[in-house]
PDB file of N, CA and C in Angstrom:
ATOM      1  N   UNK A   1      95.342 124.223 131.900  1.00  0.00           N
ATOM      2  CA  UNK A   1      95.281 123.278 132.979  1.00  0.00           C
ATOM      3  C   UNK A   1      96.567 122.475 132.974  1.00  0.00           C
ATOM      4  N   UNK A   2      96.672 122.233 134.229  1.00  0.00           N
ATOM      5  CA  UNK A   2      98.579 121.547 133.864  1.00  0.00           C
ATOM      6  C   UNK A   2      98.285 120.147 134.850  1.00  0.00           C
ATOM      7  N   UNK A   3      98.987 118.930 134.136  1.00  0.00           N
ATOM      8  CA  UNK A   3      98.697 117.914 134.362  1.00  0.00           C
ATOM      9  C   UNK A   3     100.105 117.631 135.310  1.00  0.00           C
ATOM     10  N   UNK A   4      99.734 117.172 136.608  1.00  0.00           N
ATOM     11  CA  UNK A   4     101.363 116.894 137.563  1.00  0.00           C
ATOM     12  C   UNK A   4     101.236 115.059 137.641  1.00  0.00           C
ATOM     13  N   UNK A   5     101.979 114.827 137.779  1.00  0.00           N
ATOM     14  CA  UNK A   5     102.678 113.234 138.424  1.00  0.00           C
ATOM     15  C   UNK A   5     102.629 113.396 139.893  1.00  0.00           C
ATOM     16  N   UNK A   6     102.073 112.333 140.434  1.00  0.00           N
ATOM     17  CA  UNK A   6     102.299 111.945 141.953  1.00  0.00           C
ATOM     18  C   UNK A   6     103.356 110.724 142.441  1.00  0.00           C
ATOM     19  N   UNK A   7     104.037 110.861 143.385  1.00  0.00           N
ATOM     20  CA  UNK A   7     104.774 109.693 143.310  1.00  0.00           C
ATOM     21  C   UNK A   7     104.961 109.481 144.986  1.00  0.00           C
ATOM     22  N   UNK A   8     104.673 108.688 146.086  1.00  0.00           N
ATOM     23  CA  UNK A   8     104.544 108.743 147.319  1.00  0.00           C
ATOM     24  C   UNK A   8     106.004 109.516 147.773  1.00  0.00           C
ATOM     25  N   UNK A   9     106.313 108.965 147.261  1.00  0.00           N
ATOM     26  CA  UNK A   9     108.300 109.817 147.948  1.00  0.00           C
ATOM     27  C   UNK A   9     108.529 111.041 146.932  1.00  0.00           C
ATOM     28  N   UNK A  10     108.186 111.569 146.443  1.00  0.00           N
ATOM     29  CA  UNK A  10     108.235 112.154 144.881  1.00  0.00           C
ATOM     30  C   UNK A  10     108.541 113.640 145.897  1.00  0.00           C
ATOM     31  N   UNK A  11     108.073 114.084 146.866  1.00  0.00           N
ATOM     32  CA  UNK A  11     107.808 115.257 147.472  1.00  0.00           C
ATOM     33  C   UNK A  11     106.783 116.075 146.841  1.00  0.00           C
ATOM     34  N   UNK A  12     107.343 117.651 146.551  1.00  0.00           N
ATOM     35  CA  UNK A  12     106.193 117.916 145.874  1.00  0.00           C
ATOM     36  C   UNK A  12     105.939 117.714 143.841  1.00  0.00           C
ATOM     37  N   UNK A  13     104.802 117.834 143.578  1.00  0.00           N
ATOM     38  CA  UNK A  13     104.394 117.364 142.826  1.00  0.00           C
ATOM     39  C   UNK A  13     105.530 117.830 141.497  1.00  0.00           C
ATOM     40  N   UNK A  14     105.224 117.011 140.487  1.00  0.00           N
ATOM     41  CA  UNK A  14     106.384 118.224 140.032  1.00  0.00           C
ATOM     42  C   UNK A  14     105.749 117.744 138.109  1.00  0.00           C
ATOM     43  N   UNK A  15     105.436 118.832 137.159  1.00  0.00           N
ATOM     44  CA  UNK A  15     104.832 118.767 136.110  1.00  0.00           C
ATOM     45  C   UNK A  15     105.135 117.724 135.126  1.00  0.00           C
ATOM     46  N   UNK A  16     104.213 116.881 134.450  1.00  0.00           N
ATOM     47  CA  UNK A  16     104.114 116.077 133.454  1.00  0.00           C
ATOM     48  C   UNK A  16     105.351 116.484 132.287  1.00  0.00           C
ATOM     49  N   UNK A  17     105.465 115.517 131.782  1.00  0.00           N
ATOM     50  CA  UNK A  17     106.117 115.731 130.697  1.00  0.00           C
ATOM     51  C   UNK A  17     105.524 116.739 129.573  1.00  0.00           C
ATOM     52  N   UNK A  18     105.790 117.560 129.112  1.00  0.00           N
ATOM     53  CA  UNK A  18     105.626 118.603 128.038  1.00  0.00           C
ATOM     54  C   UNK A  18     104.564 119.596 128.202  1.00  0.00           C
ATOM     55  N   UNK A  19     104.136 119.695 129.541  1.00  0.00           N
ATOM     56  CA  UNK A  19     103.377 120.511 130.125  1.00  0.00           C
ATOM     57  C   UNK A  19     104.471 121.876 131.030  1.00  0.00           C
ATOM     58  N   UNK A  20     104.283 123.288 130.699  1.00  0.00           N
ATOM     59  CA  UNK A  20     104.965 124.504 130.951  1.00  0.00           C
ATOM     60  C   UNK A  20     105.073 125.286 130.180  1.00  0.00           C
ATOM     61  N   UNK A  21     105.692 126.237 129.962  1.00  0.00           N
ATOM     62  CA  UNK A  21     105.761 127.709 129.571  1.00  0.00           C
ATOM     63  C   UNK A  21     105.878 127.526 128.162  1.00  0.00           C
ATOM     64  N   UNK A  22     105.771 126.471 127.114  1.00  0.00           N
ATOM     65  CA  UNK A  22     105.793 126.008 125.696  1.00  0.00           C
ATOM     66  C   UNK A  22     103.848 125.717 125.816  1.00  0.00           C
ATOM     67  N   UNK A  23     103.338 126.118 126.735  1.00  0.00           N
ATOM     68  CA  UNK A  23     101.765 125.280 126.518  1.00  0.00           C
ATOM     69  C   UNK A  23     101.142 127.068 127.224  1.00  0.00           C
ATOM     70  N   UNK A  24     101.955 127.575 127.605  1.00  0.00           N
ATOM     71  CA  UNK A  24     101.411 128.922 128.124  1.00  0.00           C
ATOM     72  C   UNK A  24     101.686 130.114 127.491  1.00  0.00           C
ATOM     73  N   UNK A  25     102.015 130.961 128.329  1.00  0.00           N
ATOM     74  CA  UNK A  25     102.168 132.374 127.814  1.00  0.00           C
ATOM     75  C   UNK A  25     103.683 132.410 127.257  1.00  0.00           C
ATOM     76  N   UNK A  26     104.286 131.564 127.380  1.00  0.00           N
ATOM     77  CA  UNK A  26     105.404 131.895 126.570  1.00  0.00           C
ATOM     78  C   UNK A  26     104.803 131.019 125.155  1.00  0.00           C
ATOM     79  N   UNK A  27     104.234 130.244 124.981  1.00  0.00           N
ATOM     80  CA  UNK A  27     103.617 129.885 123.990  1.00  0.00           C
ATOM     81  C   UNK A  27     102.993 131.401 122.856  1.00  0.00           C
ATOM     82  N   UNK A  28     102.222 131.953 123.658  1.00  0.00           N
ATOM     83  CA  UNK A  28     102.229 133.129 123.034  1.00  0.00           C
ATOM     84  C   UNK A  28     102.942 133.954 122.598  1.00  0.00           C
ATOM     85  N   UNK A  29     104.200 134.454 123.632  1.00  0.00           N
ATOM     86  CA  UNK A  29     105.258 135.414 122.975  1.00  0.00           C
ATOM     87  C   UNK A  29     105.882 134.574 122.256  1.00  0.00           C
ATOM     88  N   UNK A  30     105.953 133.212 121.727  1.00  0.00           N
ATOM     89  CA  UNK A  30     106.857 132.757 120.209  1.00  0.00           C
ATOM     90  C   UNK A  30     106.046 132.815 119.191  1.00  0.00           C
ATOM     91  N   UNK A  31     104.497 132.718 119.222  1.00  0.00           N
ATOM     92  CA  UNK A  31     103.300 132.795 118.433  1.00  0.00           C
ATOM     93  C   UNK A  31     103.555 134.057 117.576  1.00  0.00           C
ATOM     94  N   UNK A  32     103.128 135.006 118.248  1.00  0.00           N
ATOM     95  CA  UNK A  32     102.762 135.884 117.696  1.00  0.00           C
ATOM     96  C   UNK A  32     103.697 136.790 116.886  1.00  0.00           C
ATOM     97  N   UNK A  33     105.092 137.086 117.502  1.00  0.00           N
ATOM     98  CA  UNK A  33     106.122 137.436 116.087  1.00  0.00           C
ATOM     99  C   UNK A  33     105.854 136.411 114.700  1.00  0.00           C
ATOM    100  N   UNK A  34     105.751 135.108 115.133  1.00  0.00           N
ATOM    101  CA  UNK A  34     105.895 134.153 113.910  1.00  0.00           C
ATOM    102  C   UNK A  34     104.701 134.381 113.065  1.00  0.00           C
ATOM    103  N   UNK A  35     103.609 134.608 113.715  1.00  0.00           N
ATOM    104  CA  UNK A  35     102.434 134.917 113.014  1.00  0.00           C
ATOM    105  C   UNK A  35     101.994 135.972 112.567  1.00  0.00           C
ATOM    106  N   UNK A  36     103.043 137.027 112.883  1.00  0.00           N
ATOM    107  CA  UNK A  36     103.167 138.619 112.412  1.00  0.00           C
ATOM    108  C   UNK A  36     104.161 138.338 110.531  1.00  0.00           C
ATOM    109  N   UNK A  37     104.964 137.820 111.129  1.00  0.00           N
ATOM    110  CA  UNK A  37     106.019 137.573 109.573  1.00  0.00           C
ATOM    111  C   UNK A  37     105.475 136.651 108.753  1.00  0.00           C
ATOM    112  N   UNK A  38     104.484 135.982 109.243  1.00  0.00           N
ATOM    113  CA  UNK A  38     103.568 135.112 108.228  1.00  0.00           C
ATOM    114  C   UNK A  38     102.725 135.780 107.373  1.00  0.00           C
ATOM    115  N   UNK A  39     102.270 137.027 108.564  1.00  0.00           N
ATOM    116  CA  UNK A  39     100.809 138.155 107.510  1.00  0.00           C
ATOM    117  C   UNK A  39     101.523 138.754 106.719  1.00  0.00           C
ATOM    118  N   UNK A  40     102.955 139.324 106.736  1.00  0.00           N
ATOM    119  CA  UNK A  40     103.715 140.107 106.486  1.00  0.00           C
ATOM    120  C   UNK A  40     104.377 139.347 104.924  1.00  0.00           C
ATOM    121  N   UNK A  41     104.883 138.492 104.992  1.00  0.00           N
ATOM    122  CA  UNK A  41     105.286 137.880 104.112  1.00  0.00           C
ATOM    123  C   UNK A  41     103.846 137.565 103.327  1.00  0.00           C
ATOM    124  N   UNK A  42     102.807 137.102 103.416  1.00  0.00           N
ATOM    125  CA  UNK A  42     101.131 137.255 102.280  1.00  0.00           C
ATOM    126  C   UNK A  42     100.788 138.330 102.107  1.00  0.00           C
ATOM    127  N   UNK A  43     101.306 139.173 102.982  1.00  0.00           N
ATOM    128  CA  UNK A  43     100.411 140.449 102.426  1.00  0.00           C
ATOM    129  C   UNK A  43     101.943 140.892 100.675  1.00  0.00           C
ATOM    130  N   UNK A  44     102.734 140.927 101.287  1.00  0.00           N
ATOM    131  CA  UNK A  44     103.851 140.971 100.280  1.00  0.00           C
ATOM    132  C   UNK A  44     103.611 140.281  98.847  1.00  0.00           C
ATOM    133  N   UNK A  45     103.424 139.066  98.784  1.00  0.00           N
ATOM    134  CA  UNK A  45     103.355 138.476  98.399  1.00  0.00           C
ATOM    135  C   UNK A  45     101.778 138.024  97.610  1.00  0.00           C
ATOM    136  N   UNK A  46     101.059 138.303  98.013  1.00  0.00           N
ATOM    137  CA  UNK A  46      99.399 139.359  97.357  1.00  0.00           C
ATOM    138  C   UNK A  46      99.463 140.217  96.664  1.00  0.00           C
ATOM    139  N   UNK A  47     100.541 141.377  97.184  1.00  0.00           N
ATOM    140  CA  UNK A  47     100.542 142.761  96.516  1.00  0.00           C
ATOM    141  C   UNK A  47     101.361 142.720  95.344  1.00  0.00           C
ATOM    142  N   UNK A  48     102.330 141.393  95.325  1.00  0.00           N
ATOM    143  CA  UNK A  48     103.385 141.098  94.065  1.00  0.00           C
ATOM    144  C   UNK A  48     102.183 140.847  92.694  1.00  0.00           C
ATOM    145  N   UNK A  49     101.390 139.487  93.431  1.00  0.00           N
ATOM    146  CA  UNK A  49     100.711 139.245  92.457  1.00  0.00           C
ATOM    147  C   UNK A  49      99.758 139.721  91.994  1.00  0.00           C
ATOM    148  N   UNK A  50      99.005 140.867  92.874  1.00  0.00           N
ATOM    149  CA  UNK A  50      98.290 142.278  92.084  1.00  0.00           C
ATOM    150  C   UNK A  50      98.879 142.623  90.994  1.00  0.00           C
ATOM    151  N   UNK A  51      99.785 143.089  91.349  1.00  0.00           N
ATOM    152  CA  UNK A  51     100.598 144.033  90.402  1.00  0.00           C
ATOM    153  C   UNK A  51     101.195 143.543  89.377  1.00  0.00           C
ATOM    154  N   UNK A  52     101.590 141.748  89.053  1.00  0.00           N
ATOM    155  CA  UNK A  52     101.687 141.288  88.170  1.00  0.00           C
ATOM    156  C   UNK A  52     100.408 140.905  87.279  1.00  0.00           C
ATOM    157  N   UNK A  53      99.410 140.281  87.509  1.00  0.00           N
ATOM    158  CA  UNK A  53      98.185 140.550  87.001  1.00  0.00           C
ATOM    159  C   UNK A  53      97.349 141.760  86.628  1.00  0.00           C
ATOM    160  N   UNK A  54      97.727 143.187  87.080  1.00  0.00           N
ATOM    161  CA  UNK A  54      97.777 144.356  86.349  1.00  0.00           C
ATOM    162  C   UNK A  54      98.341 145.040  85.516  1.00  0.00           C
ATOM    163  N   UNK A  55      99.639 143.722  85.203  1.00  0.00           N
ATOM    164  CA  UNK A  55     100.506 144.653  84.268  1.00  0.00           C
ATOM    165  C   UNK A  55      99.720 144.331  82.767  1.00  0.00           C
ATOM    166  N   UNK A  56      99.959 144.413  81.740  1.00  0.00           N
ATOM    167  CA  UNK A  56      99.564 144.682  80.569  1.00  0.00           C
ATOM    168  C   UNK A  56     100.888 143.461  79.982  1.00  0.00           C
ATOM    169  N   UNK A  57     101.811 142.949  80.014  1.00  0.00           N
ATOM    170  CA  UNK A  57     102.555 142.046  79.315  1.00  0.00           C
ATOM    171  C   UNK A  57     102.702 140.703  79.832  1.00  0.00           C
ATOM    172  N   UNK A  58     101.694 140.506  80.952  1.00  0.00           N
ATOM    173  CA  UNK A  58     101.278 139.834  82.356  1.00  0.00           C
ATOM    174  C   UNK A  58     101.210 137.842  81.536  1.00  0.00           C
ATOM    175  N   UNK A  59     100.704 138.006  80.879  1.00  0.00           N
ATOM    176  CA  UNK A  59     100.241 136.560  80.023  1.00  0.00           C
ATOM    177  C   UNK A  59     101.477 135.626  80.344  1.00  0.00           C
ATOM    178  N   UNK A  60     102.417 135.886  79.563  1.00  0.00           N
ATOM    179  CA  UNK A  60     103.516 134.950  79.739  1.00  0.00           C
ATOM    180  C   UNK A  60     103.971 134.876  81.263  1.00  0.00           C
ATOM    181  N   UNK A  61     104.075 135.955  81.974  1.00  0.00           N
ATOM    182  CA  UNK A  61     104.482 135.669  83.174  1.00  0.00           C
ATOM    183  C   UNK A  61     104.008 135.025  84.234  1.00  0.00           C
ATOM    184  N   UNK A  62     102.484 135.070  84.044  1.00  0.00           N
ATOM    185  CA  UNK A  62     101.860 134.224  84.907  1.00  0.00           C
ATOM    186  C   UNK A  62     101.863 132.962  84.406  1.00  0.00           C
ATOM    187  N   UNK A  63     101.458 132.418  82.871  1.00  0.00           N
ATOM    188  CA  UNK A  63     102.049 130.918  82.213  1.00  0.00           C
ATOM    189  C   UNK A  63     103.112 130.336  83.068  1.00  0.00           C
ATOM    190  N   UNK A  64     104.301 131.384  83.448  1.00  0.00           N
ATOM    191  CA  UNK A  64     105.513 130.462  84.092  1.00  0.00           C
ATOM    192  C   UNK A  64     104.923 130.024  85.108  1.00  0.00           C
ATOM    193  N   UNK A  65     104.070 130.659  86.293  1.00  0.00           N
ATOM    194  CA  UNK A  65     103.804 130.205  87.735  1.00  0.00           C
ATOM    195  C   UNK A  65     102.787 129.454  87.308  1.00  0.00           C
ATOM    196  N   UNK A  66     101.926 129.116  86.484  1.00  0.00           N
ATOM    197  CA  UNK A  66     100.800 128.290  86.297  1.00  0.00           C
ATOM    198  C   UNK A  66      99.535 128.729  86.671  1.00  0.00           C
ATOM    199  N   UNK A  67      99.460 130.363  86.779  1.00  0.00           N
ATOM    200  CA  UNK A  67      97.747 131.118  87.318  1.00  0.00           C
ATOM    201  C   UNK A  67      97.544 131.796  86.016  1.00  0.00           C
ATOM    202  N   UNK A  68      96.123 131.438  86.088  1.00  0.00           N
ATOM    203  CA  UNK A  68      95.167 132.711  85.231  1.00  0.00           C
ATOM    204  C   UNK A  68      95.048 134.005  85.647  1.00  0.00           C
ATOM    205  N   UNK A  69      94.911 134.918  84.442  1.00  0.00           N
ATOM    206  CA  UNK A  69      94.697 136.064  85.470  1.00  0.00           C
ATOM    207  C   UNK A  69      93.792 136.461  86.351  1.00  0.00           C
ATOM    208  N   UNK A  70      92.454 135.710  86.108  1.00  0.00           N
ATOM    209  CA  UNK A  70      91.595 135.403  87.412  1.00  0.00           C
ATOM    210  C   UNK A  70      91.724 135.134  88.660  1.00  0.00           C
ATOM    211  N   UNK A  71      92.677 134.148  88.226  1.00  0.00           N
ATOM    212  CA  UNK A  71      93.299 133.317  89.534  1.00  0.00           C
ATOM    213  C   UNK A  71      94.138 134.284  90.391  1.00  0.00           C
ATOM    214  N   UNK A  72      94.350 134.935  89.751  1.00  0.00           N
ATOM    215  CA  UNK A  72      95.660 136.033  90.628  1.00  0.00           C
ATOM    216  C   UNK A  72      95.093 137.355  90.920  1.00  0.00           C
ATOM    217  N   UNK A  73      93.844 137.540  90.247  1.00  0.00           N
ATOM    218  CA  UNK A  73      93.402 138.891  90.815  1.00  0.00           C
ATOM    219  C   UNK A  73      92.263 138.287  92.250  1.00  0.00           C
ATOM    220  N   UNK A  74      92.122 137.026  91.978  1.00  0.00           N
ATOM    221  CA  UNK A  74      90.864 136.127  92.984  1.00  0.00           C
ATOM    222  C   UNK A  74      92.086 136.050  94.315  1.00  0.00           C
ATOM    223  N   UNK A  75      93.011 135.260  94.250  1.00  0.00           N
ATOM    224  CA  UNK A  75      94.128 135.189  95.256  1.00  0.00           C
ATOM    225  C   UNK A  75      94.365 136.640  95.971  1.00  0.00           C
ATOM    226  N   UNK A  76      94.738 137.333  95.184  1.00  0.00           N
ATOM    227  CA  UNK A  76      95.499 138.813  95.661  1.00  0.00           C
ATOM    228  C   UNK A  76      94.257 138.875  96.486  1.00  0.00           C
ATOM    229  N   UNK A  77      93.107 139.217  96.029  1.00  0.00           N
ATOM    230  CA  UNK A  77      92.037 140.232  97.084  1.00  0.00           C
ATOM    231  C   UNK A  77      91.994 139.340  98.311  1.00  0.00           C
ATOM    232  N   UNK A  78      92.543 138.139  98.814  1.00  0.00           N
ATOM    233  CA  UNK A  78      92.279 137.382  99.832  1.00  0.00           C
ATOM    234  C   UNK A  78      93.201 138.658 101.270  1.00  0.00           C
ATOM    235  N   UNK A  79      92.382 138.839 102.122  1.00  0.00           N
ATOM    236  CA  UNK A  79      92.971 139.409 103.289  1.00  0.00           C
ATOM    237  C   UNK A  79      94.344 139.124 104.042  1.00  0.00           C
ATOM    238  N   UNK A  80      95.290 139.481 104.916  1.00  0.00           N
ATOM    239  CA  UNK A  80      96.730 138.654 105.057  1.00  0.00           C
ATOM    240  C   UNK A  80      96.073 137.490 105.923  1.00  0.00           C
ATOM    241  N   UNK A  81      95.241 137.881 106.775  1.00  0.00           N
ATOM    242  CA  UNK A  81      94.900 136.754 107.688  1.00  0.00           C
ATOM    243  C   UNK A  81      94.951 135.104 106.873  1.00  0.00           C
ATOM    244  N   UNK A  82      93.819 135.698 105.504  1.00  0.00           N
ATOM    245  CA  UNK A  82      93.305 134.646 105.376  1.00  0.00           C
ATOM    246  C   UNK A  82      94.346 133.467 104.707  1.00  0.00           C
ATOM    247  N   UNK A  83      94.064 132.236 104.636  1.00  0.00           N
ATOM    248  CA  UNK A  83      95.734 131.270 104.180  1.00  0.00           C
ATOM    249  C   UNK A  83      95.355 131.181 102.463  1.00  0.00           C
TER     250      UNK A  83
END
């Protein structure tokens, strides 16, 4: 819904401040690349920490980041969607 200003001499109406193509469908085409490299970068970044929590010399390395190995096999299985 787009909110306009009236103004008696104004002619025709002409759109509110910060109302247009940032509140519409161009809203969408900046969305959705950004929210593609977001899944993209967790899913990456899931599959790191699988695979570090499967390794076998895994202890110390996860000590540095501060997860259990629970914690990192519980994290990893999270879907890319999910945050």
């Amino acid at each position: 819904m787009s909110t306009t200003i009236l103004h008696p001499r104004a002619g025709p109406a002409a759109p509110a401040a910060g109302v247009g193509p940032a509140h519409g469908v161009g809203a969408i085409v900046h969305l959705v690349p950004a929210t593609i490299r977001v899944w993209t970068r967790r899913s990456r970044q899931r599959r790191a920490l699988r695979e570090l929590a499967e390794r076998s010399d895994r202890d110390h390395l996860l000590d540095d980041i501060g997860v259990s190995p629970e914690q990192a096999l519980h994290a990893s299985a999270k879907w890319f969607w999910q945050p």
